[in-house]
Protein backbone atom coordinates (compact mmCIF):
# COMPACT_ATOMS: atom_id res chain seq x y z
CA UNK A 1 0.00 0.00 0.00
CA UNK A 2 1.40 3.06 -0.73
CA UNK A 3 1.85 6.62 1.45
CA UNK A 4 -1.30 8.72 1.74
CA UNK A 5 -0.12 12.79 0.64
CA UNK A 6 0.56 14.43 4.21
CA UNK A 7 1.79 10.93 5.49
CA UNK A 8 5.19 12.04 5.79
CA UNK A 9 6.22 11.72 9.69
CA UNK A 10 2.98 10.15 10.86
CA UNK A 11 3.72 6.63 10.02
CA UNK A 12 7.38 4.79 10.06
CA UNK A 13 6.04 2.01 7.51
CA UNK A 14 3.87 3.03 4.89
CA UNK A 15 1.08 0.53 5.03
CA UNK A 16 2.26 -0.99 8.30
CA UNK A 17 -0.20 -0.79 11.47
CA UNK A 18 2.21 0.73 13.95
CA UNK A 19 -0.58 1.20 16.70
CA UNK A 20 2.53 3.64 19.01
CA UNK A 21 2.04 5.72 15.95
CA UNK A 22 -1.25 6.02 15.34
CA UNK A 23 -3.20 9.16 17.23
CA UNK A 24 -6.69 7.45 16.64
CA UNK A 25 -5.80 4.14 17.70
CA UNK A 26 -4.39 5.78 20.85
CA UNK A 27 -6.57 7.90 21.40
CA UNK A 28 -9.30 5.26 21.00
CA UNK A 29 -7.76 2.50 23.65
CA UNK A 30 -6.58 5.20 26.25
CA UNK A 31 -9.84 6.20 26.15
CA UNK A 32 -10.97 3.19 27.15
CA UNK A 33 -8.62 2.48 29.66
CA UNK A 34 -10.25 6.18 30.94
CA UNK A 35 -13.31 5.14 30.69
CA UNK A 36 -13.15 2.09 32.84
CA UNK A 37 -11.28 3.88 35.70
CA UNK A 38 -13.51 6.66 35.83
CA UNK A 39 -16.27 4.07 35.93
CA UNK A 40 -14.79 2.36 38.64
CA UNK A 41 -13.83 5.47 40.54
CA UNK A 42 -17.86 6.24 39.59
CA UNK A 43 -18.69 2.77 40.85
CA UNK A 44 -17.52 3.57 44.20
CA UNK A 45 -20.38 6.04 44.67
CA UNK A 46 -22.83 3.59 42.97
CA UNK A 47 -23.09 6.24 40.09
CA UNK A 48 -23.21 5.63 36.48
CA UNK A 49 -20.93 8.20 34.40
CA UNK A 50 -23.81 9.56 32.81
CA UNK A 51 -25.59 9.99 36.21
CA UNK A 52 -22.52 11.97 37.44
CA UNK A 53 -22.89 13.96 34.57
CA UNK A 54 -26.18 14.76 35.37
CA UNK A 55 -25.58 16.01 38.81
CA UNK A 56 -22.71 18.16 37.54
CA UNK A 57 -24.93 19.58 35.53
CA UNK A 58 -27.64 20.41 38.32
CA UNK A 59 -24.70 21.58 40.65
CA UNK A 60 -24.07 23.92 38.38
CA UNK A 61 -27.12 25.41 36.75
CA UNK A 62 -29.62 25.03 39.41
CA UNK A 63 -32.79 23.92 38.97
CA UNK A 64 -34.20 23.19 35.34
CA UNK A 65 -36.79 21.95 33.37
CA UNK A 66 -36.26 17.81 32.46
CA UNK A 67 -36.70 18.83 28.81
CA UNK A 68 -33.37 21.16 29.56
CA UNK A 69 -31.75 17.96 30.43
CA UNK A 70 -32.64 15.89 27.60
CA UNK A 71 -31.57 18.85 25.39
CA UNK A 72 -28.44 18.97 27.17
CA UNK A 73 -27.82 15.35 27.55
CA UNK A 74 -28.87 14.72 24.05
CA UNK A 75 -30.66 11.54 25.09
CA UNK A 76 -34.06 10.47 24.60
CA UNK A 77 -36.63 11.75 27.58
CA UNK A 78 -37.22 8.06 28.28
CA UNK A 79 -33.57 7.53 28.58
CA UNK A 80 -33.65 10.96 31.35
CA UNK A 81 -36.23 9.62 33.34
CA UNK A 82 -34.40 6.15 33.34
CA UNK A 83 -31.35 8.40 35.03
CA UNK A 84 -33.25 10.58 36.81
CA UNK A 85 -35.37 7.42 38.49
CA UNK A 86 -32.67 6.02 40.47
CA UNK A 87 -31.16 9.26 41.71
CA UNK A 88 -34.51 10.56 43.17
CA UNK A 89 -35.28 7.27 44.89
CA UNK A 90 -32.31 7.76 46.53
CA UNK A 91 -32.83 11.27 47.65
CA UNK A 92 -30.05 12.84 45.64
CA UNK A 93 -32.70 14.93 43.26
CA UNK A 94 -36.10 15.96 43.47
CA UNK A 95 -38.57 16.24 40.57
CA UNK A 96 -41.82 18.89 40.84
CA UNK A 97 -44.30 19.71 38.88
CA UNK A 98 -43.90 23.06 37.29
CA UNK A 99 -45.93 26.07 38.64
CA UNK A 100 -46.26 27.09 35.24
CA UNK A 101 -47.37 24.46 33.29
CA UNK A 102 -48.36 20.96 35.29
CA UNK A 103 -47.12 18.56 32.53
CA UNK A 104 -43.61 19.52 32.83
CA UNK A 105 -41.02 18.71 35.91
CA UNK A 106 -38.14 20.58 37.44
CA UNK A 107 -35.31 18.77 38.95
CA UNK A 108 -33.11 19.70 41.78
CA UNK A 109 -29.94 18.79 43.30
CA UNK A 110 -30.36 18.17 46.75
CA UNK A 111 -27.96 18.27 49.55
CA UNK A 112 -27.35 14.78 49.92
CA UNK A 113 -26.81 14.45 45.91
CA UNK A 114 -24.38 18.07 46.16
CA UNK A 115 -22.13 15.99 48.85
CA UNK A 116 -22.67 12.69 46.70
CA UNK A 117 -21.34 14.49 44.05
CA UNK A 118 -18.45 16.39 46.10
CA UNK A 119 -17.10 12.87 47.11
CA UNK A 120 -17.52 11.28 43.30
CA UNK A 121 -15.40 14.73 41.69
CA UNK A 122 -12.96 13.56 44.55
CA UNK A 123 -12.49 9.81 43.44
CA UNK A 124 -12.62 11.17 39.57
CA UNK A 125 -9.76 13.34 40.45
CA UNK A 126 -7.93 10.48 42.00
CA UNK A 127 -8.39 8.24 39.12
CA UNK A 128 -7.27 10.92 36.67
CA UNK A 129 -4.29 11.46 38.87
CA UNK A 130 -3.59 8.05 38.64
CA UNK A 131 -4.31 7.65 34.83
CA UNK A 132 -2.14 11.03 34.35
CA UNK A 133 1.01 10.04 36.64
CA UNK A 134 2.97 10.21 33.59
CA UNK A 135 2.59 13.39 32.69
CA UNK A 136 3.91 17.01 34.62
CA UNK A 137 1.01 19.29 35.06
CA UNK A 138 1.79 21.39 32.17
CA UNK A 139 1.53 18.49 29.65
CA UNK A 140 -1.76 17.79 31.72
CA UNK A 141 -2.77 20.78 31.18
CA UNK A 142 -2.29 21.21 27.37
CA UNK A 143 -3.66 17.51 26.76
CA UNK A 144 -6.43 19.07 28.15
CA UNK A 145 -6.63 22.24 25.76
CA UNK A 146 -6.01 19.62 22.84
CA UNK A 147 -9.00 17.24 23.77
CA UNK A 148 -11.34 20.71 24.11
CA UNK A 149 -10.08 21.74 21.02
CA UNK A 150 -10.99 18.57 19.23
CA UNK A 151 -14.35 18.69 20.93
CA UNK A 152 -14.68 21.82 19.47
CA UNK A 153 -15.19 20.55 16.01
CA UNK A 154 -18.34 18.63 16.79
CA UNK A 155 -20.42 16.82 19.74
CA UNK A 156 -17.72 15.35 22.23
CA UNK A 157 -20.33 12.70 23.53
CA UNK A 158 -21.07 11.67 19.76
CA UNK A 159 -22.92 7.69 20.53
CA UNK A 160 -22.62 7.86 23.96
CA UNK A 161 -26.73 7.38 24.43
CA UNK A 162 -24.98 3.73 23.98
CA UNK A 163 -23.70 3.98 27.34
CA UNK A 164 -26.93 4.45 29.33
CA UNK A 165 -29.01 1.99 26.74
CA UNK A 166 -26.61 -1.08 27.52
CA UNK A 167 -26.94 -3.06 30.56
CA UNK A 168 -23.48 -2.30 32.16
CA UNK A 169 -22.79 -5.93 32.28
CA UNK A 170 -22.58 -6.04 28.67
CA UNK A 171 -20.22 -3.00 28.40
CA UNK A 172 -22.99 -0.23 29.15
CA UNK A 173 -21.44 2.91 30.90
């Protein structure tokens, strides 16, 4: 197989899977060596990524609407309420009927979900501590201003409703 045009320097053996060389490949299988200890550090709180997602997002807007959540999310309501379910039973969120109009709900972050959440940022920031222990903080840091930057370029949870629609024992976040 011959070189691609713009190949030059990105690949040692032109038509050779070098998978050190490859950024998507790495990218790809780092990523899911992320993903499952951010799971686990999740796991310890009995949260699901995507419900720790949620609760960042209600720590830091406030109260909303659940259709502001499934906008946000990008998931389908029934997939919201499915979250949403589990974390009120528990007390970590409330749902209420809007004053406004009756067919819609508000959710809240309540206190026990705010210190929930405090001690699941905690473990995530151990986890990424440990999955970062190669790096100095600068190279942290601008890892971190390349990922935004290619999140910039379209949805950076493109396919993730996979992660909440899968049981986790078949790979599900």
């Amino acid at each position: 197989m011959a070189a691609v045009a713009g190949d030059e320097g990105r690949r040692s053996t032109p038509g050779v899977c070098d998978r050190r060389e490859s950024p998507g490949l790495l990218l790809a299988l780092l990523g899911n060596r992320a993903m499952r200890h951010l799971r686990a550090a999740h796991d310890r709180q009995d949260l699901t990524p995507r419900q720790f997602q949620l609760l960042g997002m209600l720590q830091e807007g406030g109260e909303v609407g659940q259709s502001t959540l499934v906008e946000d999310l990008g998931l389908d309501p029934s997939l919201v309420v499915a979250l949403l379910n589990p974390l009120e039973q528990r007390g970590l969120v409330t749902r209420t009927r809007s004053a406004v109009d009756r067919r819609r709900h508000t959710v809240a972050l309540t206190e026990a979900g705010d210190a929930l959440l405090a001690a699941a940022v905690a473990a995530q920031y151990a986890a990424e501590d440990e999955l970062f222990a190669a790096l100095t903080d600068e190279e942290r840091t601008r890892l971190t201003e390349i990922l935004r930057r290619m999140g910039e370029g379209g949805p950076v949870d493109a396919g993730a409703g996979a992660c909440d629609e899968a049981p986790r024992s078949a790979g599900g976040c």
